[in-house]
PDB file of N, CA and C in Angstrom:
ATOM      1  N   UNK A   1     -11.129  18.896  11.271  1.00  0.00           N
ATOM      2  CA  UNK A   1     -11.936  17.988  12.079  1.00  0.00           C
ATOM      3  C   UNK A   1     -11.151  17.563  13.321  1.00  0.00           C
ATOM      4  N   UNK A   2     -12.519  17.456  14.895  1.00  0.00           N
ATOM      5  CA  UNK A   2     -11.122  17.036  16.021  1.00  0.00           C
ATOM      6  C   UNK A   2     -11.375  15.254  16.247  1.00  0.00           C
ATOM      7  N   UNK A   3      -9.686  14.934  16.019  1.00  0.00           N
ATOM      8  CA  UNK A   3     -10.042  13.479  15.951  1.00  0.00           C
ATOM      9  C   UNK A   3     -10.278  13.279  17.448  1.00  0.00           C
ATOM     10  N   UNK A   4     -10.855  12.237  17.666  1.00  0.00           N
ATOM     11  CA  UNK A   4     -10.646  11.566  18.804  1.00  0.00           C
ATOM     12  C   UNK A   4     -10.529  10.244  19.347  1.00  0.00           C
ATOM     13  N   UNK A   5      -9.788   9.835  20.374  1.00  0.00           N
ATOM     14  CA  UNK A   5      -9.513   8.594  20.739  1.00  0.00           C
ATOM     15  C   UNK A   5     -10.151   8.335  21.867  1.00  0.00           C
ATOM     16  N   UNK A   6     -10.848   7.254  22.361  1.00  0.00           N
ATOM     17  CA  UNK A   6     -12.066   7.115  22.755  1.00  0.00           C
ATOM     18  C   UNK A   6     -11.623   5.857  23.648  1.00  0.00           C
ATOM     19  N   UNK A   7     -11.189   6.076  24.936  1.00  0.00           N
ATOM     20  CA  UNK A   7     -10.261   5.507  25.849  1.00  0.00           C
ATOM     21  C   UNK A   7      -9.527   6.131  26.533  1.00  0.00           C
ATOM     22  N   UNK A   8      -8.829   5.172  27.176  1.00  0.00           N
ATOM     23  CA  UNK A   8      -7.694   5.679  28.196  1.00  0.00           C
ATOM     24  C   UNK A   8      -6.196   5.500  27.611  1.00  0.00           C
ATOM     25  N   UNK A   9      -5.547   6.037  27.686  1.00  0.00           N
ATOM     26  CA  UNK A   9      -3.787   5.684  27.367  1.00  0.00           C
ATOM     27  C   UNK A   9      -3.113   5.756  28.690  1.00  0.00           C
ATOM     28  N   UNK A  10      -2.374   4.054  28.426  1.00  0.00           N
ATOM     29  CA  UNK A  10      -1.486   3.932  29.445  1.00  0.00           C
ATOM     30  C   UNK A  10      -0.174   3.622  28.754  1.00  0.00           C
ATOM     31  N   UNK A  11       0.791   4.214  28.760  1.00  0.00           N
ATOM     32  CA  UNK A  11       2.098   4.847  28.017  1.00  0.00           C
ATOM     33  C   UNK A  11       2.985   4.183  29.302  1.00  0.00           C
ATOM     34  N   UNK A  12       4.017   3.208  28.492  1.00  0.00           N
ATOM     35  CA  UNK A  12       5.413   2.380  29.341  1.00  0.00           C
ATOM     36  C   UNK A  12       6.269   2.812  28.574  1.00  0.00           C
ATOM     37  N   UNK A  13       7.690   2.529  29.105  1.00  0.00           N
ATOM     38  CA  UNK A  13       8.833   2.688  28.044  1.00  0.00           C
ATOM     39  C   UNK A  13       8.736   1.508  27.023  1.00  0.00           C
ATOM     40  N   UNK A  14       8.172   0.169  27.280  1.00  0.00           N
ATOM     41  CA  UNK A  14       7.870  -0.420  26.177  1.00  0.00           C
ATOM     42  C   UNK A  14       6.972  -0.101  25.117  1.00  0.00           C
ATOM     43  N   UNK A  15       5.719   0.880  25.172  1.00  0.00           N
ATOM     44  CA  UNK A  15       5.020   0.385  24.424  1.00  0.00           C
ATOM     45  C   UNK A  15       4.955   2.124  24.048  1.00  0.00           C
ATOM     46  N   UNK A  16       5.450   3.024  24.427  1.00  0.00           N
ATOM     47  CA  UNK A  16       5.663   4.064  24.018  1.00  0.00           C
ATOM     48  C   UNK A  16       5.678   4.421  22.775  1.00  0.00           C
ATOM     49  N   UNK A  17       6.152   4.245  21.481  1.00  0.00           N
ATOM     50  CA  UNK A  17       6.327   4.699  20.232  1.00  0.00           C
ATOM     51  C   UNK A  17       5.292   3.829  19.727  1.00  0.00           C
ATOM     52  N   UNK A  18       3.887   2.827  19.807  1.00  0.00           N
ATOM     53  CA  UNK A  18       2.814   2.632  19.651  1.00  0.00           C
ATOM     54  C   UNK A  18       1.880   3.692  19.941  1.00  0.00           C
ATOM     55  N   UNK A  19       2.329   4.350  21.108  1.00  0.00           N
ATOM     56  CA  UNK A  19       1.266   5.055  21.604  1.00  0.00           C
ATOM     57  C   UNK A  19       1.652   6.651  20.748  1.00  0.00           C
ATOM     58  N   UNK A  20       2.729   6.985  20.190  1.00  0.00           N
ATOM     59  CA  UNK A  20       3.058   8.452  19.979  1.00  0.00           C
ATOM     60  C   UNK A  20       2.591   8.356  18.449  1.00  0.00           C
ATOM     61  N   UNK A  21       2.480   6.584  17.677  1.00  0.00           N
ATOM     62  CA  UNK A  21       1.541   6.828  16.146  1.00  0.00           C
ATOM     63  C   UNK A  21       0.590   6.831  16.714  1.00  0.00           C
ATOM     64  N   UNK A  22      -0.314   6.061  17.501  1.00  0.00           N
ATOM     65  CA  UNK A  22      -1.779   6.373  17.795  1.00  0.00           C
ATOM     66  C   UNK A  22      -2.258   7.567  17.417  1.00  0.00           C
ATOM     67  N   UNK A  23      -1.596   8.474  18.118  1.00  0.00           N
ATOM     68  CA  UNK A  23      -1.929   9.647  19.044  1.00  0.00           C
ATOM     69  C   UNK A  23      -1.640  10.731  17.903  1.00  0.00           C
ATOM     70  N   UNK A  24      -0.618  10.874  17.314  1.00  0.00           N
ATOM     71  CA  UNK A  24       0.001  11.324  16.281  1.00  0.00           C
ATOM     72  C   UNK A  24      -0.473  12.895  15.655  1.00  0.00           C
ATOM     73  N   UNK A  25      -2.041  12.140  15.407  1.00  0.00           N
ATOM     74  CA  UNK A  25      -3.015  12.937  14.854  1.00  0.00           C
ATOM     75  C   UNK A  25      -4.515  13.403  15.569  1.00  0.00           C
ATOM     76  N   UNK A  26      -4.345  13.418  17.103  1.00  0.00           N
ATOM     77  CA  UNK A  26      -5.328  12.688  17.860  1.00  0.00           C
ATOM     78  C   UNK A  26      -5.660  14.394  18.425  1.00  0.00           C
ATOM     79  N   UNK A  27      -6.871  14.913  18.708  1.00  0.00           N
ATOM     80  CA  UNK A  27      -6.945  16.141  19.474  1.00  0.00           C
ATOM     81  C   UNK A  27      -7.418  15.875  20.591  1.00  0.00           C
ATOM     82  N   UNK A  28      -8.056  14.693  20.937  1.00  0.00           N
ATOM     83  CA  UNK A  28      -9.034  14.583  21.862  1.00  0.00           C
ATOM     84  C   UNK A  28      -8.487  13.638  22.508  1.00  0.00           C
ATOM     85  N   UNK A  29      -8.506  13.366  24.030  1.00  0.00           N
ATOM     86  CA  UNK A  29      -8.467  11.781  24.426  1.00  0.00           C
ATOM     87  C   UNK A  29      -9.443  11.359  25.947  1.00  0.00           C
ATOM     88  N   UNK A  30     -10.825  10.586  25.103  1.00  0.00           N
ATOM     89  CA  UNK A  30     -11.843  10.525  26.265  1.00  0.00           C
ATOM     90  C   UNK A  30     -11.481  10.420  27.532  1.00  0.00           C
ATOM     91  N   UNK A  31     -10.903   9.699  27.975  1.00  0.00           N
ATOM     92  CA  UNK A  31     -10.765   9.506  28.957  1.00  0.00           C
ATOM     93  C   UNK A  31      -9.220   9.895  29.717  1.00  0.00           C
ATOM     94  N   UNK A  32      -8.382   8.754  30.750  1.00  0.00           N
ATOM     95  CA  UNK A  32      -7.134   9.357  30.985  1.00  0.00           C
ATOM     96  C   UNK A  32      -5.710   9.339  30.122  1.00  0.00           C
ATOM     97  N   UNK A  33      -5.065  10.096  30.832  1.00  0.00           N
ATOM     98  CA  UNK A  33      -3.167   9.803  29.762  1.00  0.00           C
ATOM     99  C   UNK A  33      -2.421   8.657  31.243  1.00  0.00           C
ATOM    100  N   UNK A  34      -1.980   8.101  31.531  1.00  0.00           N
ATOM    101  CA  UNK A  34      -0.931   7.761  32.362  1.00  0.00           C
ATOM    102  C   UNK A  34       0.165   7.766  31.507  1.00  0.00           C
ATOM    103  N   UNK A  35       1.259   8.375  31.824  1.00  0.00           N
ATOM    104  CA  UNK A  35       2.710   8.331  31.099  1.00  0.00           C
ATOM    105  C   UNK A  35       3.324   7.872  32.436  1.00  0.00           C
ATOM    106  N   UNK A  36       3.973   6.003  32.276  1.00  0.00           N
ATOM    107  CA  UNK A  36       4.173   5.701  33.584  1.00  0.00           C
ATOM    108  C   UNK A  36       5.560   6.108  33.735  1.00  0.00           C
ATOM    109  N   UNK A  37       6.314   5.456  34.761  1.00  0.00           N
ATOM    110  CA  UNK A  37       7.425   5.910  34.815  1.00  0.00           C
ATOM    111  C   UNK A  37       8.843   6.018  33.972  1.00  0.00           C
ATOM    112  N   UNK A  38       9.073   6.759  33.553  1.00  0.00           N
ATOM    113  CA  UNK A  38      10.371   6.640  32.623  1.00  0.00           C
ATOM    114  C   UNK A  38      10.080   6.512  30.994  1.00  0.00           C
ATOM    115  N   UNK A  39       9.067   6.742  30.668  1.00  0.00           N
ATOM    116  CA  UNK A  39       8.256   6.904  29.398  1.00  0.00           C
ATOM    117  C   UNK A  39       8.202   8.046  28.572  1.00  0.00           C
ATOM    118  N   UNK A  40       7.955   8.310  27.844  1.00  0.00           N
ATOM    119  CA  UNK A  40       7.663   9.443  26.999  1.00  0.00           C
ATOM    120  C   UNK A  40       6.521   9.421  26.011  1.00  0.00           C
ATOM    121  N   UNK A  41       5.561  10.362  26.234  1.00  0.00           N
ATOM    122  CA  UNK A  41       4.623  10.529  24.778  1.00  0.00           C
ATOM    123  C   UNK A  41       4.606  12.244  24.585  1.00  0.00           C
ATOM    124  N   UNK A  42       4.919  12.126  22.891  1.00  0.00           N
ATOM    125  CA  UNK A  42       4.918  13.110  22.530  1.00  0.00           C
ATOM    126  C   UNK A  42       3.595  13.352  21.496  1.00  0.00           C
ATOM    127  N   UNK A  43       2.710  13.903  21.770  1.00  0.00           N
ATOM    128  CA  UNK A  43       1.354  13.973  21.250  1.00  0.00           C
ATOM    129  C   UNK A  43       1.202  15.896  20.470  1.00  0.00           C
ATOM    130  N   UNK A  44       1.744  15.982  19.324  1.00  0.00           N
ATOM    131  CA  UNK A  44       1.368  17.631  18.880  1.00  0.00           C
ATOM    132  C   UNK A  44       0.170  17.759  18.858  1.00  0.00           C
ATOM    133  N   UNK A  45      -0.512  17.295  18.513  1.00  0.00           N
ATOM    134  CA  UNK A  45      -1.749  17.791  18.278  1.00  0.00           C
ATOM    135  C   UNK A  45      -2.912  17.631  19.371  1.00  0.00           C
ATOM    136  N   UNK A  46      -2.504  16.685  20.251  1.00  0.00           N
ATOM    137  CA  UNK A  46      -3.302  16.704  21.557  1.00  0.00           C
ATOM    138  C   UNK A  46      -3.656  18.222  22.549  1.00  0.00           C
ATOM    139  N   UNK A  47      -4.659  18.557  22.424  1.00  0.00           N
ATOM    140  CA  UNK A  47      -5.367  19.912  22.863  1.00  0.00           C
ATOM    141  C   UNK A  47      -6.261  19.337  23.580  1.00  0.00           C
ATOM    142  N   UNK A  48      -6.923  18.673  24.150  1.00  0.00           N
ATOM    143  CA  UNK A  48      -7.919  18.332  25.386  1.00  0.00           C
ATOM    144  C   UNK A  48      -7.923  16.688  25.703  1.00  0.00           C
ATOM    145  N   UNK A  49      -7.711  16.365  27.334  1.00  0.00           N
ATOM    146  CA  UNK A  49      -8.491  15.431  27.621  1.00  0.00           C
ATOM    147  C   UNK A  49      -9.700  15.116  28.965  1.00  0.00           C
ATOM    148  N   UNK A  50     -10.073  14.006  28.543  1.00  0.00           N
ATOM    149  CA  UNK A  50     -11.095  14.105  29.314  1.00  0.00           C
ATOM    150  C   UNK A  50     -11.336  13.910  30.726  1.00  0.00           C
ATOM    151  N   UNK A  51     -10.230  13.302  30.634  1.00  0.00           N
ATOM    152  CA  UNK A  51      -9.744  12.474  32.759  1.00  0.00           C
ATOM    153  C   UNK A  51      -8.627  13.139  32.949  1.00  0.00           C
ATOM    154  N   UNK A  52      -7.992  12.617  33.959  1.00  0.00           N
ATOM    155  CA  UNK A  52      -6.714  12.902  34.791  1.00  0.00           C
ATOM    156  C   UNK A  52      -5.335  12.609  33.651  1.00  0.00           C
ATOM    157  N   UNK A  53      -4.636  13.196  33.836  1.00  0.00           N
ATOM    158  CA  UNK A  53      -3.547  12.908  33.201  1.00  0.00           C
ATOM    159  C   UNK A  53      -2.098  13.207  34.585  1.00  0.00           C
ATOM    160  N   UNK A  54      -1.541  11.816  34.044  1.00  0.00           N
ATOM    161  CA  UNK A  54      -0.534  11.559  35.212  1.00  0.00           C
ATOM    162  C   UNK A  54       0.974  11.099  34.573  1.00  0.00           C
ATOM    163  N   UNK A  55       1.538  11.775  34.827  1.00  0.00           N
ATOM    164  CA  UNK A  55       3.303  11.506  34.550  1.00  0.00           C
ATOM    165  C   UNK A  55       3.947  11.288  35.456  1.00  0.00           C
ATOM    166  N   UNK A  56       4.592   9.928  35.775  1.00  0.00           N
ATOM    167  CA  UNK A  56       5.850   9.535  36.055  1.00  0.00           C
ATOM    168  C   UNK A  56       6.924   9.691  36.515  1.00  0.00           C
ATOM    169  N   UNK A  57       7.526   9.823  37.774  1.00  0.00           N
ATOM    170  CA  UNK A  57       8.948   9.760  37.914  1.00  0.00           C
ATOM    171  C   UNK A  57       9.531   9.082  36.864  1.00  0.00           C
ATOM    172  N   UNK A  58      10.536  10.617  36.046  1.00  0.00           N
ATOM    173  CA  UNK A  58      11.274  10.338  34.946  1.00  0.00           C
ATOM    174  C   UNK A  58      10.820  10.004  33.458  1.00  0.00           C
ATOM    175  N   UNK A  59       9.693  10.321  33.807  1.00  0.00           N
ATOM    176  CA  UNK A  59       8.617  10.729  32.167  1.00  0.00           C
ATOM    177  C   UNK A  59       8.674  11.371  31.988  1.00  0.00           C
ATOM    178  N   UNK A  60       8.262  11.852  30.689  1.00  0.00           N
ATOM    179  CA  UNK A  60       7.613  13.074  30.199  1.00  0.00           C
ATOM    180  C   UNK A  60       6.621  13.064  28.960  1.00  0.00           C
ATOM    181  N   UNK A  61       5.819  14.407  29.266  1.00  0.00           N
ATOM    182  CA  UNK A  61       4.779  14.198  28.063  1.00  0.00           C
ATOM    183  C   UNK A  61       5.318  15.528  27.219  1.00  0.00           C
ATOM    184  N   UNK A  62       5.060  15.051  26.208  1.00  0.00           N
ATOM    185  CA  UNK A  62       5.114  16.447  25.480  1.00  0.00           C
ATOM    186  C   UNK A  62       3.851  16.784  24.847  1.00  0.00           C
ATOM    187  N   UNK A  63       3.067  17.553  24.730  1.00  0.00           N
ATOM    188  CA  UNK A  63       1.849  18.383  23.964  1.00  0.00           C
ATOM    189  C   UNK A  63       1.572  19.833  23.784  1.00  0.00           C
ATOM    190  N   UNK A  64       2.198  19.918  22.935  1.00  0.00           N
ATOM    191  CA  UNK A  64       1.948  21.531  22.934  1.00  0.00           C
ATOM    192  C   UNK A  64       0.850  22.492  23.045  1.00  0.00           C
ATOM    193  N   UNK A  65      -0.390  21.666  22.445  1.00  0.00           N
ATOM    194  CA  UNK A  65      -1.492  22.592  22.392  1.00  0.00           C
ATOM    195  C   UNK A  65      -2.408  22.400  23.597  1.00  0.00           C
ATOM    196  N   UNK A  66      -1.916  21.448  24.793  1.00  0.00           N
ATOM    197  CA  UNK A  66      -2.820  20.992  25.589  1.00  0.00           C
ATOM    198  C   UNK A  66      -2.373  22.045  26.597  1.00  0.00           C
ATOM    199  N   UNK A  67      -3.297  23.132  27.486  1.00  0.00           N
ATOM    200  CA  UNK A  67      -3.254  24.093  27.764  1.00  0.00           C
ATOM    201  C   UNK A  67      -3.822  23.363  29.461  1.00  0.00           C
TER     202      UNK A  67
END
């Protein structure tokens, strides 16, 4: 089944490892990713989203299946 999260993610170096259980198990994400600056989300199972996705001077995202 594709889960989905039904919103936007906005990813800080604070609140970062909230956002990487969220996401954890997540395939879908309606709307955008912002990974702001100096942040990290690492999302495996993330394969599609629905808005813009934007990384950071000195972020990074990791998702493997998101093509």
């Amino acid at each position: 089944m594709n889960k989905v999260y039904k919103g936007d993610v906005r990813v800080t170096k604070e609140n970062e490892q909230t956002w990487q259980q969220k996401l954890k198990n997540i395939a879908t994400v309606s709307g955008y990713i912002d990974v702001g600056k100096g942040a990290t989300l690492i999302a495996p199972k993330l394969a599609a989203v629905g808005g813009y996705i934007y990384v950071g001077k000195g972020a990074t995202l990791i998702a493997p299946k998101l093509a």
